[in-house]
Protein backbone atom coordinates (compact mmCIF):
# COMPACT_ATOMS: atom_id res chain seq x y z
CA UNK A 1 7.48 31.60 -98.93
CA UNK A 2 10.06 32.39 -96.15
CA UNK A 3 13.45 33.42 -96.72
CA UNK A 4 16.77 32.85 -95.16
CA UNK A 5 20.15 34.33 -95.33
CA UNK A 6 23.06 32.37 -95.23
CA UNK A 7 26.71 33.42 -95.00
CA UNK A 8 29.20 32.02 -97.39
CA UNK A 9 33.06 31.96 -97.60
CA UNK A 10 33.98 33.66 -100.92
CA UNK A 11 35.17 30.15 -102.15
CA UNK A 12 31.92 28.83 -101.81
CA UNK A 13 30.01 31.65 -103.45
CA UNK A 14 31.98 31.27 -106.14
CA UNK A 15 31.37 27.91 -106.65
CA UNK A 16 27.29 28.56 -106.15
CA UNK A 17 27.94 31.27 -108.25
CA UNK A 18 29.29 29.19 -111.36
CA UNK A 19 27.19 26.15 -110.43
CA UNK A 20 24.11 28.81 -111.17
CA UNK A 21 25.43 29.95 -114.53
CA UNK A 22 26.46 25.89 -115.44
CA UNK A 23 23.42 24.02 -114.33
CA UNK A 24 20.78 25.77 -115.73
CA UNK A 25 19.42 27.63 -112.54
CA UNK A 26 18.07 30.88 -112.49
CA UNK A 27 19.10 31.67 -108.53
CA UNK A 28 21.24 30.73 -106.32
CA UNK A 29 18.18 29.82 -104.29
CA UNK A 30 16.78 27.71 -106.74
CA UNK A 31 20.60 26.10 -106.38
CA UNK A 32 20.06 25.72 -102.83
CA UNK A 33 16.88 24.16 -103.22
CA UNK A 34 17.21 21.89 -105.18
CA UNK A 35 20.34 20.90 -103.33
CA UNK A 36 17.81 20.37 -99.99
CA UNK A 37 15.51 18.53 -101.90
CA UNK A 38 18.22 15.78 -102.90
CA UNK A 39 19.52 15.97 -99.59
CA UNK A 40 15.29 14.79 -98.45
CA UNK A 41 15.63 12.38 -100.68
CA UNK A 42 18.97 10.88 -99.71
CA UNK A 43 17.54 11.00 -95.72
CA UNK A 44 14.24 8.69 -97.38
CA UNK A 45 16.48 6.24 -99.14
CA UNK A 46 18.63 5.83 -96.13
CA UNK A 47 16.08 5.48 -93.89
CA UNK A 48 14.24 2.58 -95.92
CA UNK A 49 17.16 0.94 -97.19
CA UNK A 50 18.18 1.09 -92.98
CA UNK A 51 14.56 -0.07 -92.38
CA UNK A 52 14.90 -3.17 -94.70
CA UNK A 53 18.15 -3.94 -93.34
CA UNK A 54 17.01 -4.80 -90.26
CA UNK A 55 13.63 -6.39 -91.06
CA UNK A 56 13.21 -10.05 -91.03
CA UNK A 57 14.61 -11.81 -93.76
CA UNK A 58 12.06 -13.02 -96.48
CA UNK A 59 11.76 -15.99 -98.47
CA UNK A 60 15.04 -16.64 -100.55
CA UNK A 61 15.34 -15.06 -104.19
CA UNK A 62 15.58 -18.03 -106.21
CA UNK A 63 14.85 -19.48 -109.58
CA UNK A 64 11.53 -20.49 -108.35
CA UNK A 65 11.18 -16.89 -107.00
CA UNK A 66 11.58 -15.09 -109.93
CA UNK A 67 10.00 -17.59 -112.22
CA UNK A 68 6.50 -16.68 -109.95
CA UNK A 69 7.04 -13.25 -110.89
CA UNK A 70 7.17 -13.36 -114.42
CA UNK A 71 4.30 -15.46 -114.63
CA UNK A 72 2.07 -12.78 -112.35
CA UNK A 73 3.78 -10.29 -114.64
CA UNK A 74 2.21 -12.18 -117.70
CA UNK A 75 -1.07 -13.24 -116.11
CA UNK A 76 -1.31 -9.50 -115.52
CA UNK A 77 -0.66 -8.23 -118.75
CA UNK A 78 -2.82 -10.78 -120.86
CA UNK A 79 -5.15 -9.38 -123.01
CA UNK A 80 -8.90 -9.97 -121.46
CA UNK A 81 -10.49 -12.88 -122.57
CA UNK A 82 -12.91 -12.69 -125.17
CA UNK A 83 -16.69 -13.50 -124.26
């Protein structure tokens, strides 16, 4: 695993600092981490929900629409037939 320092005002130290005795984390690296792994996730999200924004547009989510889901839902989940 690499490391990397980082330089903090004392403000925010403090407030890694308490977040690290609050939030259940043993280091203020697992802090950090955990910070840039919501941070990836955010980026994802963004880009798909960006990436679906500017796709086509699909058919329209009606009553018919949904109704075609619940029955795939229920053909899916019936119990197999007996032989």
């Amino acid at each position: 695993m690499s490391t990397m320092n980082i330089s903090l005002p004392d403000t925010l130290k403090s407030f890694v600092d308490e977040q690290v005795s609050h939030g259940g984390y043993g280091t203020s690296s697992e802090y950090v981490r955990e910070l840039i792994r919501k941070d990836k996730d955010r980026l994802q999200l963004r880009g798909l929900l960006l990436a679906g924004a500017s796709s086509p547009s699909a058919a329209a989510a009606d009553a018919n629409y949904f109704e075609s889901l619940r029955a795939r839902v229920h053909k899916n989940n019936a119990p197999p037939a007996q032989a």
